[in-house]
C-alpha atoms as a PDB file:
ATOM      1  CA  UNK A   1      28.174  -2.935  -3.048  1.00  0.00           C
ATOM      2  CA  UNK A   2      25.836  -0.470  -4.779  1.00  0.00           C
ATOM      3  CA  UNK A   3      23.458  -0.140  -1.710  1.00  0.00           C
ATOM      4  CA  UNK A   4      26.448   0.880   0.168  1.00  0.00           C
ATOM      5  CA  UNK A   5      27.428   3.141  -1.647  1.00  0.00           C
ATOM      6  CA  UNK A   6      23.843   4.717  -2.188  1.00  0.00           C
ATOM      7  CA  UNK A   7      23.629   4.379   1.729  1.00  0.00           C
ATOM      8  CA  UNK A   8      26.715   6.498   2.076  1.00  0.00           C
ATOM      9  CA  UNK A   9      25.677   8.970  -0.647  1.00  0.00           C
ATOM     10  CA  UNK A  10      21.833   9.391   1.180  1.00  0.00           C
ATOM     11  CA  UNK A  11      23.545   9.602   5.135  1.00  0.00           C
ATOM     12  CA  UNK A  12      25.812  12.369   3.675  1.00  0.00           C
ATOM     13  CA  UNK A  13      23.625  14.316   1.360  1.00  0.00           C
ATOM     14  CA  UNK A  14      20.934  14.049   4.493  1.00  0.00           C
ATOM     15  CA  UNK A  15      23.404  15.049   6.873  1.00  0.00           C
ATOM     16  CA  UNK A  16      24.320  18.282   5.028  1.00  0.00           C
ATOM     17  CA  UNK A  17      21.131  18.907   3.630  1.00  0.00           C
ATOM     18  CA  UNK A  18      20.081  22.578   5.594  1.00  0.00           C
ATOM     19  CA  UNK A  19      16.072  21.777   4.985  1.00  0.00           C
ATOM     20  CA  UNK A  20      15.073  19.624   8.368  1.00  0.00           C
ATOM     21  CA  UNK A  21      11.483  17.949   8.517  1.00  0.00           C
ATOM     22  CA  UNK A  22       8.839  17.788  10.861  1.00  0.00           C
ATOM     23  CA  UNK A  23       7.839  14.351  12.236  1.00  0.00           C
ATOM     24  CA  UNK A  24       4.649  14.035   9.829  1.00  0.00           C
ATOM     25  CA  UNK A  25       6.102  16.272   6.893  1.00  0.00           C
ATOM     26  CA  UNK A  26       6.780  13.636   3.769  1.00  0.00           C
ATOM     27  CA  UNK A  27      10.361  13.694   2.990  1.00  0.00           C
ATOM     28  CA  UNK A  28      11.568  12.946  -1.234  1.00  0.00           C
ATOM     29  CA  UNK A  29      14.377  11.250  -2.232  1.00  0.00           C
ATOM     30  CA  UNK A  30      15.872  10.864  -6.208  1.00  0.00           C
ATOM     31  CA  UNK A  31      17.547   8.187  -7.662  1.00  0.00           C
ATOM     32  CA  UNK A  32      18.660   6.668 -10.771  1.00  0.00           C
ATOM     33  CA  UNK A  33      18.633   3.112 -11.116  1.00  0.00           C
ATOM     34  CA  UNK A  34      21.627   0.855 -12.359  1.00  0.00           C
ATOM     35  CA  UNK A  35      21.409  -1.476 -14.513  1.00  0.00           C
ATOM     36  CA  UNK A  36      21.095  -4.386 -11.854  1.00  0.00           C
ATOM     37  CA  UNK A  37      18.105  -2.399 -10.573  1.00  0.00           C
ATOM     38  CA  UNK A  38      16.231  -3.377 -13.267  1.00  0.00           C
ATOM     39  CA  UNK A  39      13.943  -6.523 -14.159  1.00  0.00           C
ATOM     40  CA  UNK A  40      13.788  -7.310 -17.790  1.00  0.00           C
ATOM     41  CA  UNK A  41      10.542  -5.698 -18.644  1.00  0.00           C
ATOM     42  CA  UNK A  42      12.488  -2.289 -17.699  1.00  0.00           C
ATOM     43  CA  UNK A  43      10.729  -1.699 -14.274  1.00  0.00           C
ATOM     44  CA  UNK A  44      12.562  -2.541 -11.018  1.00  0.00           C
ATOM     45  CA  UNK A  45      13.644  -5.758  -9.665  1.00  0.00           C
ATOM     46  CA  UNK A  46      11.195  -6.961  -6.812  1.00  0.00           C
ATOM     47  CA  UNK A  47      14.130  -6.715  -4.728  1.00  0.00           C
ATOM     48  CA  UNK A  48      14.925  -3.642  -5.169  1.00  0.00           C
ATOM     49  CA  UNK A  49      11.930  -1.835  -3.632  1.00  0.00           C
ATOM     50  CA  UNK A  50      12.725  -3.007  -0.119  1.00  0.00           C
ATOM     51  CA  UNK A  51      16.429  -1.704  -0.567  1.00  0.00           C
ATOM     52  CA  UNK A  52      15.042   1.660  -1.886  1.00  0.00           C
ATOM     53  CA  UNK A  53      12.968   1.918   1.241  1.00  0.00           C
ATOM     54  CA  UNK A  54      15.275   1.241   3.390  1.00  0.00           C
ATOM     55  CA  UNK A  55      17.305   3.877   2.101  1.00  0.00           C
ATOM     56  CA  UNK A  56      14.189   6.185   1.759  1.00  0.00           C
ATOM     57  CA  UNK A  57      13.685   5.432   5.866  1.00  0.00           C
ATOM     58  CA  UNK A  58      16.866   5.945   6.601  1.00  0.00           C
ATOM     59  CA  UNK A  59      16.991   9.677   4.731  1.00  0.00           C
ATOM     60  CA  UNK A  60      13.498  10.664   6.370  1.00  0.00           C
ATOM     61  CA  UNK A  61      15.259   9.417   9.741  1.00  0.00           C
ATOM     62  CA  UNK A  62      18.184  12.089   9.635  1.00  0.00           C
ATOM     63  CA  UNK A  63      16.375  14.591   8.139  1.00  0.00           C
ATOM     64  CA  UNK A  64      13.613  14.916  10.394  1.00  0.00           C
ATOM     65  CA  UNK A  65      16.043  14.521  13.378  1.00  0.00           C
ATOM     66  CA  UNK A  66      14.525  11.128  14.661  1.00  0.00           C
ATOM     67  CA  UNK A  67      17.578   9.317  14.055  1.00  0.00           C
ATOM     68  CA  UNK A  68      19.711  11.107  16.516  1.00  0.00           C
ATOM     69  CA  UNK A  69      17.488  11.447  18.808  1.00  0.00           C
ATOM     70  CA  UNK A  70      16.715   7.035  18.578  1.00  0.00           C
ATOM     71  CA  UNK A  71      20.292   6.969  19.457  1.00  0.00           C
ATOM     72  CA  UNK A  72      20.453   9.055  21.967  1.00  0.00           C
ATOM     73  CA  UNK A  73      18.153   6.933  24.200  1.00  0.00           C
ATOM     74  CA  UNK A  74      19.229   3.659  23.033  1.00  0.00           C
ATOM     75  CA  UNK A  75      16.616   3.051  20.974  1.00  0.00           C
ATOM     76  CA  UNK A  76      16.832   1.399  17.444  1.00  0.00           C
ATOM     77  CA  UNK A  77      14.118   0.825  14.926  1.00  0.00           C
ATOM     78  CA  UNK A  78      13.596  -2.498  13.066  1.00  0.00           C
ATOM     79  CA  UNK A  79      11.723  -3.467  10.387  1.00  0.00           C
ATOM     80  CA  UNK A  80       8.697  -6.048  10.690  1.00  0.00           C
ATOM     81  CA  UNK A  81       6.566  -6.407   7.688  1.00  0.00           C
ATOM     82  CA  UNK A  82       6.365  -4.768   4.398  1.00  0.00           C
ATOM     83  CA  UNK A  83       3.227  -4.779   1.737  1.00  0.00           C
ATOM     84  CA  UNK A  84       3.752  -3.473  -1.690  1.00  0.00           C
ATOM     85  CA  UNK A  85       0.768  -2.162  -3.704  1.00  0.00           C
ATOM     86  CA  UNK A  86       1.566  -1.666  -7.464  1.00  0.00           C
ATOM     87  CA  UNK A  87      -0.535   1.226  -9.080  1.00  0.00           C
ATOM     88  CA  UNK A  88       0.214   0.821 -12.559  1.00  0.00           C
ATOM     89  CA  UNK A  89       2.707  -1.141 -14.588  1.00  0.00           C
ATOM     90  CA  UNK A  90       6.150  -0.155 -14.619  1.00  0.00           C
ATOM     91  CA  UNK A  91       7.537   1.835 -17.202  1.00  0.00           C
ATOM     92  CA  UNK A  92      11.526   1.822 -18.386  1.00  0.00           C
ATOM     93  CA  UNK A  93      12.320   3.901 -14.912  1.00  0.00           C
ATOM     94  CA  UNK A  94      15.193   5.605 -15.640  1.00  0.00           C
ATOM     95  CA  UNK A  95      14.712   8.673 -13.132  1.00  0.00           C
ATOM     96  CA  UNK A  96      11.761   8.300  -9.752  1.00  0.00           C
ATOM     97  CA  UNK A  97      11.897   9.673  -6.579  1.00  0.00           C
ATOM     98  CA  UNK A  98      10.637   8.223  -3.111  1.00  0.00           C
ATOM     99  CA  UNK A  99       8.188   9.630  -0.904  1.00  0.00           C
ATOM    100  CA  UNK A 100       8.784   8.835   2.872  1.00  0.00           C
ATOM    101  CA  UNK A 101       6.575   9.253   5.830  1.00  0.00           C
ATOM    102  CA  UNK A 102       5.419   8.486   8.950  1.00  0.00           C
ATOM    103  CA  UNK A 103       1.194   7.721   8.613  1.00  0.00           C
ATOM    104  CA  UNK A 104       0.348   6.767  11.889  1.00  0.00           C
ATOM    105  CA  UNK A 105       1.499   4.436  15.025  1.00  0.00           C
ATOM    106  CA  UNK A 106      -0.535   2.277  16.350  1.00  0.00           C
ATOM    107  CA  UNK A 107       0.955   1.202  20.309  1.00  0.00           C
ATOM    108  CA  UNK A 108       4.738   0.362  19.504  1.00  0.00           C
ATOM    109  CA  UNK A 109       4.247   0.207  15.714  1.00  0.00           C
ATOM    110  CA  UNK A 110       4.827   2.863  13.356  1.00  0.00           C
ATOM    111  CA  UNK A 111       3.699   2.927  10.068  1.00  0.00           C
ATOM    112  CA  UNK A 112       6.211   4.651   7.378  1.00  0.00           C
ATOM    113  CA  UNK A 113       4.605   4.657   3.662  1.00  0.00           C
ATOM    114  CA  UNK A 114       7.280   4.940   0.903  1.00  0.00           C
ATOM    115  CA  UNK A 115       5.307   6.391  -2.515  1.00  0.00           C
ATOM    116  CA  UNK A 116       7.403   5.768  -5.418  1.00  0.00           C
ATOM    117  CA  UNK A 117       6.831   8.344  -8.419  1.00  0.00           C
ATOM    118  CA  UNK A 118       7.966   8.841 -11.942  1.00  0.00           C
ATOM    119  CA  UNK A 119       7.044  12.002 -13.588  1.00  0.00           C
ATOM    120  CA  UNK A 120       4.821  12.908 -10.669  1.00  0.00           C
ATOM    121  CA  UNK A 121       2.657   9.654 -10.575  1.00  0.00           C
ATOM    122  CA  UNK A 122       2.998   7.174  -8.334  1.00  0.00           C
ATOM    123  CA  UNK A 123       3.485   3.753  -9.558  1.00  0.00           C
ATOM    124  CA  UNK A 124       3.899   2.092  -6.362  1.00  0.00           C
ATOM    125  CA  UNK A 125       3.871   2.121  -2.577  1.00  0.00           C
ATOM    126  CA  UNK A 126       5.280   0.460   0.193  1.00  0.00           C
ATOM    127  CA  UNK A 127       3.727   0.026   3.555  1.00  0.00           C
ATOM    128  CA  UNK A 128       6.205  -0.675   6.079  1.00  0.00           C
ATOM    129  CA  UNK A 129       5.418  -1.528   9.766  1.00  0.00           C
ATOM    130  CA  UNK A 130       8.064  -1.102  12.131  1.00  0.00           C
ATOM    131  CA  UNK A 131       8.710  -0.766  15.645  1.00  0.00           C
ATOM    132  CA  UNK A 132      11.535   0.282  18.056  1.00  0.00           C
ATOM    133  CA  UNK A 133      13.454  -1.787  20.227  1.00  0.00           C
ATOM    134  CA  UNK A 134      15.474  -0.367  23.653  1.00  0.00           C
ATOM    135  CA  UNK A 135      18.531  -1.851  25.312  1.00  0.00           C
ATOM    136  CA  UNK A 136      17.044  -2.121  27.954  1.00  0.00           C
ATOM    137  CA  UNK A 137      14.021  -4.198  26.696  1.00  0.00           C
ATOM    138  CA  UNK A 138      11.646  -1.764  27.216  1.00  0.00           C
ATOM    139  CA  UNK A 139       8.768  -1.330  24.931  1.00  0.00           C
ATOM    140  CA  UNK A 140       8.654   1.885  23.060  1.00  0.00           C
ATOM    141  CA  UNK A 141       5.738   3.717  21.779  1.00  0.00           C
ATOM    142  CA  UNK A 142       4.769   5.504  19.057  1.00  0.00           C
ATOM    143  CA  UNK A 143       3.918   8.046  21.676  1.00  0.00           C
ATOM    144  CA  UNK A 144       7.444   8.101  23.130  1.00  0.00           C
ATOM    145  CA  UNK A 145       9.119   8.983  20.336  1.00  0.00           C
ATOM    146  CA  UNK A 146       6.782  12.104  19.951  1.00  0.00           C
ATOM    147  CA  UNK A 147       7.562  13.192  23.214  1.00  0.00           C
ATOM    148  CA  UNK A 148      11.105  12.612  22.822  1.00  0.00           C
ATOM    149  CA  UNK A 149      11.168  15.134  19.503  1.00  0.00           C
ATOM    150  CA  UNK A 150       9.319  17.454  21.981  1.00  0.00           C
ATOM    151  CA  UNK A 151       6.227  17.411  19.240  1.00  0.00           C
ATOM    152  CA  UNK A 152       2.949  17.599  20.898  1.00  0.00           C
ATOM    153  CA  UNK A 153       0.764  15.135  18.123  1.00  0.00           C
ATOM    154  CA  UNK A 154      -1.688  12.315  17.823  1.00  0.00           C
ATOM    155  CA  UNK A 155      -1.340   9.812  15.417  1.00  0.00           C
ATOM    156  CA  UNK A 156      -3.273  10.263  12.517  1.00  0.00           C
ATOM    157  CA  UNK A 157      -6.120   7.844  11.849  1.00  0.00           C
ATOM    158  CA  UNK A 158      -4.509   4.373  10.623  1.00  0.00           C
ATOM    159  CA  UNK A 159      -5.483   3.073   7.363  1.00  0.00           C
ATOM    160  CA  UNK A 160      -7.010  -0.258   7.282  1.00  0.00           C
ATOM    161  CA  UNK A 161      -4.234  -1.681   5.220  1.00  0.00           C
ATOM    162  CA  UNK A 162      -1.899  -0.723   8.211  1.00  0.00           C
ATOM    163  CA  UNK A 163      -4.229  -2.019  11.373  1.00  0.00           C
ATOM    164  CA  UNK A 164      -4.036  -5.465   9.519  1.00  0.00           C
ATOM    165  CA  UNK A 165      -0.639  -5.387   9.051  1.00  0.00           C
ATOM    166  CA  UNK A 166       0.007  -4.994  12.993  1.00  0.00           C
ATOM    167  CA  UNK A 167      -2.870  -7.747  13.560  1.00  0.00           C
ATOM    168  CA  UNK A 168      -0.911 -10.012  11.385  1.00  0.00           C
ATOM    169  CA  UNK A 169       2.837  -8.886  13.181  1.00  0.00           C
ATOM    170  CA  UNK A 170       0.982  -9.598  16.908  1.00  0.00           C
ATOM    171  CA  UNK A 171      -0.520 -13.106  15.495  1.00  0.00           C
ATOM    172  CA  UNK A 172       2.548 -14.347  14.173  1.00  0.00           C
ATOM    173  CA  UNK A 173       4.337 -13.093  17.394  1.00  0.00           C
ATOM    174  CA  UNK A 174       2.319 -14.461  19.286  1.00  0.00           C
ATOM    175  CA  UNK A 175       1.863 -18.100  17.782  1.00  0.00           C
ATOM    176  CA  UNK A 176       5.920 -17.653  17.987  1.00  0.00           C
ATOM    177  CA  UNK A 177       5.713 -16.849  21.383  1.00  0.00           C
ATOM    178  CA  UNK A 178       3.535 -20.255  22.011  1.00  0.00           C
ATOM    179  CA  UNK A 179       6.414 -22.524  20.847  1.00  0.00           C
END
């Protein structure tokens, strides 16, 4: 129930917030964790940083204007792997924000890094791979969704970390693909 409710407070606060963002302009996002959020040494729960991103995602997603225009076209993105990289041991988090953006793209993958920070140092980040899907099937670029923002960019040089996340995504869909 809490993540809706977060979800709801993030979609509205985005949606009325007058600051838009560019497509490669990182996009912060506050919270306070609740009780539940928290593992007994006083960081976060495992869990919780997935749940945090997506709500970090979905924030960067309306206020850079992406979102509306995904839906316009029938477009939809979905998530398809996640890597965490821990910096430093967790403190008691009581206040950290999230750092969202886009990296780089890679074909029909995007990669979306989610920096988490307490008192201005990161203590963790997310790598998130996803891609977007079409109604009509079609495949849908990285590329495409530049052009349909009406940004003229490149992608900016992937990071390793990324380019074997999207190795591992094809492999797996591809040994799926051979059942």
């Amino acid at each position: 129930m809490n993540l809706f409710f977060r979800m709801l407070v993030v979609c509205i606060r985005a949606a009325l917030a007058k600051e838009r963002h560019g497509i490669l302009d990182p996009v912060r996002l506050r919270f306070r964790p609740f009780i539940g959020d928290r593992a007994k040494q006083g960081g976060l729960e495992n869990s919780r940083y997935n749940s945090f991103c997506d709500l970090g995602t979905l924030n960067y997603f309306i206020r850079s204007g992406t979102l509306s225009i995904l839906r316009k076209r029938g477009w939809m993105p979905i998530i398809v792997s996640t890597t965490r990289i821990d910096f430093r041991p967790p403190r008691l988090v009581n206040k950290f924000e999230i750092e969202t953006r886009i990296a780089s793209w890679i074909g029909q993958h995007v990669n979306i890094v989610h920096t988490f920070h307490q008192d201005n140092q990161a203590f963790a980040e997310v790598s998130v791979v996803a891609r977007v899907s079409s109604t009509d099937k079609s495949k849908v670029t990285g590329d495409m969704i530049v052009t349909a923002l009406g940004v003229s960019i490149v992608s900016p040089q992937p990071t390793e970390l990324f380019q074997h996340q999207v190795e591992t995504v094809e492999h797996q869909k591809s040994k799926f693909q051979a059942k």
